[in-house]
Protein backbone atom coordinates (compact mmCIF):
# COMPACT_ATOMS: atom_id res chain seq x y z
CA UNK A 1 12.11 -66.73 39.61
CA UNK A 2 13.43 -69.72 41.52
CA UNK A 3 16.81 -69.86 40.95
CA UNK A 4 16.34 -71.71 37.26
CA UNK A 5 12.56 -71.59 36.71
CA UNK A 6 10.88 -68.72 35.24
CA UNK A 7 7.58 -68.05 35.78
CA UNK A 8 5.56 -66.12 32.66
CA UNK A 9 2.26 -63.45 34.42
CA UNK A 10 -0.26 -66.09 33.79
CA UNK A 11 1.36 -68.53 35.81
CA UNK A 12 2.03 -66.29 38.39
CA UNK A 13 -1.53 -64.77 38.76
CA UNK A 14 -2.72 -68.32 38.88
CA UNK A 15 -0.66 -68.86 41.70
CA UNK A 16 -1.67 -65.94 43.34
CA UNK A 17 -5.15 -66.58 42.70
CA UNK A 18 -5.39 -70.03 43.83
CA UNK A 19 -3.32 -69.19 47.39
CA UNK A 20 -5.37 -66.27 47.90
CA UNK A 21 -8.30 -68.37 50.42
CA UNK A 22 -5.50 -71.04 51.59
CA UNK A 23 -4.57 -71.10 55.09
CA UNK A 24 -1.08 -68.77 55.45
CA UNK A 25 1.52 -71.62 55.61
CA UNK A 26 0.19 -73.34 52.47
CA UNK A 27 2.04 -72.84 49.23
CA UNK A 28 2.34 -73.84 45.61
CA UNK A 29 4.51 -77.04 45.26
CA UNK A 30 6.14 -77.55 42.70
CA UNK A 31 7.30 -81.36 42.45
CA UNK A 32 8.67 -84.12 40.01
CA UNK A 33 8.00 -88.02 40.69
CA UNK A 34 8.88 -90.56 38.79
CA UNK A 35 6.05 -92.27 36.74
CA UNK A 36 3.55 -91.05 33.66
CA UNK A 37 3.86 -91.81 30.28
CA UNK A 38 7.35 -90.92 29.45
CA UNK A 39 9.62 -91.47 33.05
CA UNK A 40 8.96 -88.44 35.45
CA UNK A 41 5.80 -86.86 35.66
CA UNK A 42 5.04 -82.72 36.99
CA UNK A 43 2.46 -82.56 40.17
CA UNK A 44 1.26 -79.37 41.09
CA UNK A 45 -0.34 -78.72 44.85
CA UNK A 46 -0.89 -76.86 47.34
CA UNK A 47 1.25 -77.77 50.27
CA UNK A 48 3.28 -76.96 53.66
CA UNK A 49 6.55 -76.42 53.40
CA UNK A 50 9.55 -79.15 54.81
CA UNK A 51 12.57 -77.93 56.22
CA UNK A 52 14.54 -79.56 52.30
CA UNK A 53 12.43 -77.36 50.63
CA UNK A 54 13.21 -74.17 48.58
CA UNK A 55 10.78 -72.02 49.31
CA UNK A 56 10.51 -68.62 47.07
CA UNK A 57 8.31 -65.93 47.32
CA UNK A 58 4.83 -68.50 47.33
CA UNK A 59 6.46 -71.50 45.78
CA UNK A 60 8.44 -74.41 47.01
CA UNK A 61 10.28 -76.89 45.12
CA UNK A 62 12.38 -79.75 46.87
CA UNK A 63 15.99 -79.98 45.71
CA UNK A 64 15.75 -82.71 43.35
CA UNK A 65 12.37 -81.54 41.57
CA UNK A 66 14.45 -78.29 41.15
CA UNK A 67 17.57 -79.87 39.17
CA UNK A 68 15.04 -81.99 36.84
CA UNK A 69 13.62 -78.57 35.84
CA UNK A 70 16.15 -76.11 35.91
CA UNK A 71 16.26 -73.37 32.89
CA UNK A 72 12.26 -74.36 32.73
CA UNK A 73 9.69 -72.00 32.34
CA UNK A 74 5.84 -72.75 34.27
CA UNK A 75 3.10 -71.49 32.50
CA UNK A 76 -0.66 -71.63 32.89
CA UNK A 77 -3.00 -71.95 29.41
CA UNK A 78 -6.71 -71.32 29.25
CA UNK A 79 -7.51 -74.05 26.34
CA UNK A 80 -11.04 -75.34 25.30
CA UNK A 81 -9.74 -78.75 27.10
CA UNK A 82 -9.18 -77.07 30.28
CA UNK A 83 -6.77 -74.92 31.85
CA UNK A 84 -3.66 -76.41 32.87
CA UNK A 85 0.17 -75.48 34.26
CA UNK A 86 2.76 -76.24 31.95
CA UNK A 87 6.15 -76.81 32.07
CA UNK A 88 8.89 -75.79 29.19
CA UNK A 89 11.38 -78.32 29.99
CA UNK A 90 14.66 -78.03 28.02
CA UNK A 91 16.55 -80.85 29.48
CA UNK A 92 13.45 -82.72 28.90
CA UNK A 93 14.36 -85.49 25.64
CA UNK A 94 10.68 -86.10 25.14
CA UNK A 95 7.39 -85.64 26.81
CA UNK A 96 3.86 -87.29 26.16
CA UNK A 97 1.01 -85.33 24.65
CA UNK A 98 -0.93 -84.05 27.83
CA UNK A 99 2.43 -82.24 28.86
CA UNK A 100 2.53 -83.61 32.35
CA UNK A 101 5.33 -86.37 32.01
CA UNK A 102 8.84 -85.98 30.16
CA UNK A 103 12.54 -88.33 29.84
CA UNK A 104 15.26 -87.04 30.17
């Protein structure tokens, strides 16, 4: 967990799994930019860490990311349209059918 976001087994063996051939340093970033469909919009990467970052076990979230999605839960789905990371936002207000952008 990092500090509000919960992370379901499937999310976190996806993590693991993708890290597991990255170079040591690199980690899962977890980040929120504004843009997409419906204001702010989820990225997922893997990344190096910056001294504002939160970093957690093998994720890192920047400060402001982390307040957009506090009390969120990240998930992974296997779906016949692909497999994807998803976020349940609650303090998102709406969010656009693919998931990946949200208002709040």
């Amino acid at each position: 967990m990092i500090k509000d976001l919960i992370l379901t087994s499937s999310a976190e063996k996806k993590i693991v799994n993708l890290l597991k051939n990255q170079k040591k340093d690199n980690l899962f970033r977890i980040e929120v930019k504004g843009g997409g469909c419906s204001g702010f919009k989820y990225i997922f990467k893997i990344d190096k860490p910056v001294p504002e970052d939160i970093v957690i076990n093998q994720i890192i979230i920047d400060r402001n990311s982390l307040e957009l999605i506090k009390g969120s839960t990240l998930d992974y789905k296997k779906e016949l349209i692909g497999d994807s990371f998803i976020i349940k936002n609650p303090k998102a207000k709406s969010s656009c059918g693919c998931g990946l952008s949200f208002s709040v």
